[in-house]
Protein backbone atom coordinates (compact mmCIF):
# COMPACT_ATOMS: atom_id res chain seq x y z
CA UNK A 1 -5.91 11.89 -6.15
CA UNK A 2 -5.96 9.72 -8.87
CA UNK A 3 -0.67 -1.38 -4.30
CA UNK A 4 4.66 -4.25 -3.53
CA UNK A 5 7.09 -7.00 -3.84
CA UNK A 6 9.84 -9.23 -4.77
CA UNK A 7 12.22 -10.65 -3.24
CA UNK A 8 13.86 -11.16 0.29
CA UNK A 9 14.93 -11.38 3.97
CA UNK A 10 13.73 -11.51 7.69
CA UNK A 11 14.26 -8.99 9.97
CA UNK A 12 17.31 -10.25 11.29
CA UNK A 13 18.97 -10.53 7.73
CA UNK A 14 22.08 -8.93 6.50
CA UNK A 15 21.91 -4.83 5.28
CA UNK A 16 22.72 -6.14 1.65
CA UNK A 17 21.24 -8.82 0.63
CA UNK A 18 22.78 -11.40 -1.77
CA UNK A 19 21.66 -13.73 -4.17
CA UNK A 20 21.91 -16.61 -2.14
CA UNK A 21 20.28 -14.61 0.82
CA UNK A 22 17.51 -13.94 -1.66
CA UNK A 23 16.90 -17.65 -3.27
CA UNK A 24 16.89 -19.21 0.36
CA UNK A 25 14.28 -16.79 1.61
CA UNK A 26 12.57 -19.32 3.77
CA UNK A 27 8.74 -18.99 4.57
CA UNK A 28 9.97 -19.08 8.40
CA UNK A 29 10.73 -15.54 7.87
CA UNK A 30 7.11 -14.84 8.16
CA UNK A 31 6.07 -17.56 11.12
CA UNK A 32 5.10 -15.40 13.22
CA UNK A 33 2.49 -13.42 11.45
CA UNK A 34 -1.01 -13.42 13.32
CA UNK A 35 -4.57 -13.17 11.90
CA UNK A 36 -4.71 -9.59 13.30
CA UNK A 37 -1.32 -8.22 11.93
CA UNK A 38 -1.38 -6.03 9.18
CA UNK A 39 1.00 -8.66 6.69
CA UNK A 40 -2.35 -10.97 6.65
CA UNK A 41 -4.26 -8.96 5.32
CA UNK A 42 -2.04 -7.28 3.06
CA UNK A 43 -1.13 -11.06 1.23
CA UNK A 44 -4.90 -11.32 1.14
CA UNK A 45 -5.25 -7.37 -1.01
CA UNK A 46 -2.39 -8.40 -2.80
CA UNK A 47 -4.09 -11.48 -4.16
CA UNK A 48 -7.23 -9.88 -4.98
CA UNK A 49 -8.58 -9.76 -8.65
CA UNK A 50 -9.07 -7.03 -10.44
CA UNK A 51 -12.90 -7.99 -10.57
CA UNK A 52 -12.34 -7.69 -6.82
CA UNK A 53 -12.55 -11.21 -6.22
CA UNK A 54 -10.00 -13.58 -4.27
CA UNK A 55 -10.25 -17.19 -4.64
CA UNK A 56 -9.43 -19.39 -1.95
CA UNK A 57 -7.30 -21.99 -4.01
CA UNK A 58 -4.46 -18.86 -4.47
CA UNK A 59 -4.87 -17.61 -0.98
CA UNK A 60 -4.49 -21.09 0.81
CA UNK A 61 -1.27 -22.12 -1.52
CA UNK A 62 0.29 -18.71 -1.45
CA UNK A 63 -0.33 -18.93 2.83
CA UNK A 64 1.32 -22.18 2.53
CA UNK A 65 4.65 -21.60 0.38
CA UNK A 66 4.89 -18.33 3.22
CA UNK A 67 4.32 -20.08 6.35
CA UNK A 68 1.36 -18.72 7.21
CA UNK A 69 -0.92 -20.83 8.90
CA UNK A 70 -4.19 -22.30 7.70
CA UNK A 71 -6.08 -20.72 10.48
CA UNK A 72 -4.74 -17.41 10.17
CA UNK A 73 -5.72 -17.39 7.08
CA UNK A 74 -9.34 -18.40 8.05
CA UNK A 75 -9.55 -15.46 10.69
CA UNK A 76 -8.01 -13.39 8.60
CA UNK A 77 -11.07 -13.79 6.66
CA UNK A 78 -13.89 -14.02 8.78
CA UNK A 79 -13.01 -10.67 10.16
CA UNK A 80 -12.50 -9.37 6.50
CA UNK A 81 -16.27 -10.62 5.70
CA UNK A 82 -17.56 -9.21 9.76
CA UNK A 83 -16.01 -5.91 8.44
CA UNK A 84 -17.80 -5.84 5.26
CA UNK A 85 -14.85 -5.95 3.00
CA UNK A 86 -15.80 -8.95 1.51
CA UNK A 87 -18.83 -11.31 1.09
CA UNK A 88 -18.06 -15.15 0.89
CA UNK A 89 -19.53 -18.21 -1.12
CA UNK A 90 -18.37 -21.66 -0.96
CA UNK A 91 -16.36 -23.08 2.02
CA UNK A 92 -12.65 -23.78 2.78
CA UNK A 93 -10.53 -24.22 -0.55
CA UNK A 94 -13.38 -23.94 -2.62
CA UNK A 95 -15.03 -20.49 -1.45
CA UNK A 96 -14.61 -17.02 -3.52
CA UNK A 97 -14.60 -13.96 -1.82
CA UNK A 98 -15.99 -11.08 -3.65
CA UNK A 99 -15.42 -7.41 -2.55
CA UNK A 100 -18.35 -5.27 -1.28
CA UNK A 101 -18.69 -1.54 -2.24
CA UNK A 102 -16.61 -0.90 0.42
CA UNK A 103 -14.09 -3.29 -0.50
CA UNK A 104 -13.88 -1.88 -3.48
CA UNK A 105 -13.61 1.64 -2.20
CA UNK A 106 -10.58 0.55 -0.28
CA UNK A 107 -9.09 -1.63 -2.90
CA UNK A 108 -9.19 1.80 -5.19
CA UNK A 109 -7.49 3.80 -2.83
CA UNK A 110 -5.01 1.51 -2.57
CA UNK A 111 -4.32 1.03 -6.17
CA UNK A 112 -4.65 4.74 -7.03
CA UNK A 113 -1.87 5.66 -3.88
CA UNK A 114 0.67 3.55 -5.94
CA UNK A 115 -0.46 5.14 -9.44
CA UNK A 116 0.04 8.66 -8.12
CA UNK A 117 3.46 8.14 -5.81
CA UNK A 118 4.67 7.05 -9.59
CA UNK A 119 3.41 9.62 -11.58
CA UNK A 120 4.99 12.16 -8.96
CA UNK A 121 8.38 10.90 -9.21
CA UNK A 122 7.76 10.54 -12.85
CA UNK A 123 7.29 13.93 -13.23
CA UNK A 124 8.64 15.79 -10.54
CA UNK A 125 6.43 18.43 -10.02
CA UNK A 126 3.09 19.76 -10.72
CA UNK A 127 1.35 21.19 -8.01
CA UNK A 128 -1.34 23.87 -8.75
CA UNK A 129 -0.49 25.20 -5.26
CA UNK A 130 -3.72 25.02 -3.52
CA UNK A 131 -5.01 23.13 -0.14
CA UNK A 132 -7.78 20.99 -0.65
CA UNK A 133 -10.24 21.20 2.77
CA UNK A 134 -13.08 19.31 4.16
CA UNK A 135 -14.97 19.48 7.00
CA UNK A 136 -17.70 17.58 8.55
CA UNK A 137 -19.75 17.32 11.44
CA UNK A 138 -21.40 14.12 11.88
CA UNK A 139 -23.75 13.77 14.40
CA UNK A 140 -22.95 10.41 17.24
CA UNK A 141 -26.14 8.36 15.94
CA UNK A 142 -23.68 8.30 12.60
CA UNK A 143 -20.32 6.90 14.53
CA UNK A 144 -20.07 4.27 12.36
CA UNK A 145 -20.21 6.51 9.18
CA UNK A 146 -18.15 9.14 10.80
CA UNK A 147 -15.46 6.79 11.82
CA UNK A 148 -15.19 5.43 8.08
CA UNK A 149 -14.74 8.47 6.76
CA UNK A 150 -11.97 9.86 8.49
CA UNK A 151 -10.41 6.30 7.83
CA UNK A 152 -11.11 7.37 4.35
CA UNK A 153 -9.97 10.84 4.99
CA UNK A 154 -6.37 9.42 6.44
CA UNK A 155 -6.08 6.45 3.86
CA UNK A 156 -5.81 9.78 1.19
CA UNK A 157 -3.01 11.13 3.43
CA UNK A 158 -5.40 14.35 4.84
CA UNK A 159 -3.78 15.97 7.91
CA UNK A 160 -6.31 17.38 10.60
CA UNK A 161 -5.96 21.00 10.97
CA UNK A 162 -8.65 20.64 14.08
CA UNK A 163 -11.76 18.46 14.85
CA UNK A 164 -13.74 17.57 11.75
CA UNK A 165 -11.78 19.19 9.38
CA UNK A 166 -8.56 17.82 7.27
CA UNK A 167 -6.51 19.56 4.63
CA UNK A 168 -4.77 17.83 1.37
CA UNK A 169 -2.53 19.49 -1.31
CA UNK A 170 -4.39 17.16 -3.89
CA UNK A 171 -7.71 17.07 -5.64
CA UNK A 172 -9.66 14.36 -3.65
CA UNK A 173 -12.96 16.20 -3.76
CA UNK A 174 -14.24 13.08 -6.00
CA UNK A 175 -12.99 10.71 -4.03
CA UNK A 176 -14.63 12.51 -1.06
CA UNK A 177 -18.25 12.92 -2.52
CA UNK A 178 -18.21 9.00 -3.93
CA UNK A 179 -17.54 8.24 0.00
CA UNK A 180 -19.71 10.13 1.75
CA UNK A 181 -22.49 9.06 -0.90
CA UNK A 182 -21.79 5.55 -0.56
CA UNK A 183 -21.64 6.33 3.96
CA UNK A 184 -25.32 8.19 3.29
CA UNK A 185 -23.65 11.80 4.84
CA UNK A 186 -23.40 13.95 1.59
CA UNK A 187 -25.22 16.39 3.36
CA UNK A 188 -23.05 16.50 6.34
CA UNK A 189 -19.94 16.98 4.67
CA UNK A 190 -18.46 20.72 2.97
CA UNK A 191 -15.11 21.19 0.64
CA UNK A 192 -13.52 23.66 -0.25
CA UNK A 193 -9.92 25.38 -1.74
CA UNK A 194 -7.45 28.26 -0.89
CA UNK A 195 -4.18 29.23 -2.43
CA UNK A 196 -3.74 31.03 1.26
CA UNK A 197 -3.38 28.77 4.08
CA UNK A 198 -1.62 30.03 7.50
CA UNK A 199 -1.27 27.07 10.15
CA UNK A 200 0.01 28.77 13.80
CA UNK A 201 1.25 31.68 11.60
CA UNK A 202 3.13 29.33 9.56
CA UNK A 203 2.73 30.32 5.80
CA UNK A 204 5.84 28.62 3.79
CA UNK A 205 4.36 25.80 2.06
CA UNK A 206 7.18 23.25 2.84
CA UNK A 207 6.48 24.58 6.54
CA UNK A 208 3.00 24.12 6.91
CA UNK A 209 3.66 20.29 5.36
CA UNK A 210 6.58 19.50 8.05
CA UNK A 211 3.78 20.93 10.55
CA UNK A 212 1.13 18.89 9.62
CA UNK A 213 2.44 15.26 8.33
CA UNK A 214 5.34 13.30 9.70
CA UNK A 215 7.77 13.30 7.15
CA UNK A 216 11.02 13.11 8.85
CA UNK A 217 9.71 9.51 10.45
CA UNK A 218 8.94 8.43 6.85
CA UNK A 219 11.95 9.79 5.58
CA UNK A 220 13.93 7.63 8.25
CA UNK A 221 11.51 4.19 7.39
CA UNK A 222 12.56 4.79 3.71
CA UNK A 223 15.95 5.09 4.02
CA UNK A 224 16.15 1.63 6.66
CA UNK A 225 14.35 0.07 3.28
CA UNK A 226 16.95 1.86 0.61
CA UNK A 227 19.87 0.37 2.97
CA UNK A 228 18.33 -3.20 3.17
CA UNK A 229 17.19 -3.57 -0.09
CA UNK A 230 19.06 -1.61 -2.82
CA UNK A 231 21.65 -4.46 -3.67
CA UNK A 232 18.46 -6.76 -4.37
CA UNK A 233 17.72 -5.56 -8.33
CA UNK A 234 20.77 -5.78 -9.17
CA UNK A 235 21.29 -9.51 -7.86
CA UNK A 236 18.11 -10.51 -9.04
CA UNK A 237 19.43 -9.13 -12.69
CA UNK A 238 22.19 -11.51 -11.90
CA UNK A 239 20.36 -14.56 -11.15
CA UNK A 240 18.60 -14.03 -14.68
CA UNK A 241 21.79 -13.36 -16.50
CA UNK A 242 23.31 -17.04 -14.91
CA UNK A 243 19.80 -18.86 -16.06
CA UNK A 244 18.73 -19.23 -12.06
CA UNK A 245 14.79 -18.88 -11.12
CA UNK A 246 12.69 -18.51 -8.23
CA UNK A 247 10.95 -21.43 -7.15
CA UNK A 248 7.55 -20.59 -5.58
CA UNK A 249 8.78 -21.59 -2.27
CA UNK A 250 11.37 -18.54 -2.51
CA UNK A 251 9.39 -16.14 -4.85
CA UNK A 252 5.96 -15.83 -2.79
CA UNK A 253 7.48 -15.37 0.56
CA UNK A 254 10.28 -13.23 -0.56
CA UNK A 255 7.30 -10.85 -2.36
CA UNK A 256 4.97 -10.69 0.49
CA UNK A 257 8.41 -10.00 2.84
CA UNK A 258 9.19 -7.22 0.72
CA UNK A 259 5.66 -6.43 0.50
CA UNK A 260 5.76 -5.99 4.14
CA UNK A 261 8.65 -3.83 4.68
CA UNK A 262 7.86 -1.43 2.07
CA UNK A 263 4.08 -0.89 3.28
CA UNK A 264 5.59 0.04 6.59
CA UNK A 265 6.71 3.43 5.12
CA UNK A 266 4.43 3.77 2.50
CA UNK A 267 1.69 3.25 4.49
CA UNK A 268 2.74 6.76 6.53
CA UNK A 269 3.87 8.91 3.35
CA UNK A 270 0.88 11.36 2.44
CA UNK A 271 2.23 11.37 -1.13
CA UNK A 272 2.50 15.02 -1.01
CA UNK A 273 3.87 17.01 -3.76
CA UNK A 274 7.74 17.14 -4.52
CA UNK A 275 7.15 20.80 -3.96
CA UNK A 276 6.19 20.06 -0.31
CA UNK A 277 9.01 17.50 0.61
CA UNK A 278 12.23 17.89 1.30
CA UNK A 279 15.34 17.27 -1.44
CA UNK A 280 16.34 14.74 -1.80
CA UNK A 281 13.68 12.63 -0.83
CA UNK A 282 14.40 9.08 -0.50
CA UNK A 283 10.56 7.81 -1.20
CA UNK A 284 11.47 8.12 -4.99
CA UNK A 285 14.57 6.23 -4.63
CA UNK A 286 12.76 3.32 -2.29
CA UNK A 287 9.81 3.40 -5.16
CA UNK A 288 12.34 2.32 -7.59
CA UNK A 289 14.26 -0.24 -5.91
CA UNK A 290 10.75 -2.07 -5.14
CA UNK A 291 9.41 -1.47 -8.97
CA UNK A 292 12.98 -2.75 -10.23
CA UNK A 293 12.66 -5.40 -7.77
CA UNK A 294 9.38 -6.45 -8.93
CA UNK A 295 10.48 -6.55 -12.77
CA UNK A 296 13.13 -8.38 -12.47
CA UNK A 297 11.56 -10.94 -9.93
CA UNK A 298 8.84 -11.69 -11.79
CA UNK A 299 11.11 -12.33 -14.63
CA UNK A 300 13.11 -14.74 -12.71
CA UNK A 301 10.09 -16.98 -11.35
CA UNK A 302 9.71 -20.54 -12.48
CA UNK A 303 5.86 -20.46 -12.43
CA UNK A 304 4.60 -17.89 -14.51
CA UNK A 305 0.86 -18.87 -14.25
CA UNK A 306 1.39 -18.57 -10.73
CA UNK A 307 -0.85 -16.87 -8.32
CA UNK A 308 -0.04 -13.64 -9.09
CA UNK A 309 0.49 -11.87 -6.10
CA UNK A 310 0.12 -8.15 -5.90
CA UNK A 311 -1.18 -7.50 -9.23
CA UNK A 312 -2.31 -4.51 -9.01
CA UNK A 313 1.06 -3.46 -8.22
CA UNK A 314 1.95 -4.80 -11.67
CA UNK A 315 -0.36 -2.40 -13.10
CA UNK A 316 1.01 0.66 -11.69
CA UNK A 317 4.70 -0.02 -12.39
CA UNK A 318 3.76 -1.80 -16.17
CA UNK A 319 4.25 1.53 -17.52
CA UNK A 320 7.25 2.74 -16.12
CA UNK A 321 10.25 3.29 -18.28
């Protein structure tokens, strides 16, 4: 296997969004976000570096114009650096957080899920038709290895076919041995491949992948984001075309809102193969309202040397026609 973003509205908001609903995005929208929920540390990736580094001076303003609270963002934090995510110098508005090894390792997977969703839609096909497989058996004096690599194993969208071993219909053996190198269990782990896999007698490929991943629940979270959010491009095209721009205090919490919505499916689609999914499929469709989104957002901000939130993001869709 080789992050999301502009624009937009609370939970309570209108289906379609319109311009004005857009602009007056307020950071109230996101009030109620905690140190432990997922949106925290999601605005915390989304401002990291591509050196890996976030600097306090972004994170603290960008918490600000959203709402977030200063202490969140400080908890946030010291859990990321108790974790080992990230090691910290410097204090307060001043410190730099730098990615460890295994910040890094999760900052790649992250980047590479949005590379490959794109260059599947892009292309449409191209699976080589085999299952990917690997199996483990780690013994309990290794629970804190173990436990990181089937985090690992999941964040790659493997499906457990029975304890200690997960299937995939891409190539993540690289991604697998870099892991379990970096966790010290190389020799505990074992991959393999098959062109013939048979789950309780199932053998139809598009079978065995409605078996094993949840696809009709990520179906359903990508079509509640098509419905709230595919009038959004096209009013942000709007805005442009009139001269309007996104102050800060609209563009950085209507990025992280969107942000949030979208990771709520993506973060559940195991990127399979368009072989595997059903037709039509609305992840494609959801992909390119955020990537059009995103364009024309970015466009329409006032501060272009701006914190620039969700880069990385930027870097999948930059190539996109």
């Amino acid at each position: 296997m080789k992050l999301e973003n502009m624009a937009v509205v609370s939970n309570t908001a209108e289906p379609h969004p319109t311009a004005e609903a857009l602009v007056h995005a307020r950071p109230a929208d996101l009030s109620s976000i905690t140190s432990e929920s997922p949106p925290t540390r999601l605005m915390v990736l989304g401002l990291t570096h591509r050196d890996g580094s976030v600097l306090g001076s972004e994170l603290f303003r960008v918490g600000q114009e959203c709402g977030i609270a200063v202490e969140t963002i400080r908890s946030c934090m010291r859990r990321l650096v108790t974790e080992g995510v990230f090691t910290r110098e410097g204090e307060g508005r001043e410190a730099t957080y730098t990615a460890t090894p295994a910040g890094h390792a999760q900052l790649s997977v992250n980047e590479q899920r949005h590379l490959l969703a794109y260059a599947q839609d892009a292309a449409g096909r191209g699976w080589d038709r085999r299952w990917r497989i690997v199996s483990f058996a780690i013994p309990e004096s290794m629970r804190s290895a173990r436990d990181s690599f089937r985090d690992f194993i999941r964040s790659l969208g493997g499906a457990d076919i029975q304890p200690g071993m997960y299937v995939s219909p891409h190539d993540w053996t690289e991604e697998l041995t870099a892991e379990a190198e970096r966790l010290g269990i190389s020799e505990k782990i074992c991959t393999l491949s098959t062109d013939d896999l048979i789950i309780n007698g199932v053998t139809d490929v598009r079978e065995i992948a409605a078996t094993l991943w949840p696809l009709d629940e990520v179906a359903e979270r990508y079509g509640k984001f098509i419905e709230t959010y595919q009038g959004v491009p096209e009013e942000l095209l709007a805005m442009r075309r009139r001269g309007e721009t996104l102050t800060e205090h609209d563009f950085l919490p209507g990025a992280l809102n969107i942000a949030i919505r979208f990771n709520e499916c993506f973060e559940l689609d195991p990127l399979l193969p368009p072989e595997l999914l059903p037709r039509p499929w609305p992840g494609r469709e959801a992909r390119k309202i955020l990537a059009n989104c995103r364009k024309h957002g970015v466009l329409a901000r006032q501060d272009k040397d701006g914190p620039a939130l969700f880069r990385v993001f930027d870097d999948a869709i930059s190539h996109l026609p």
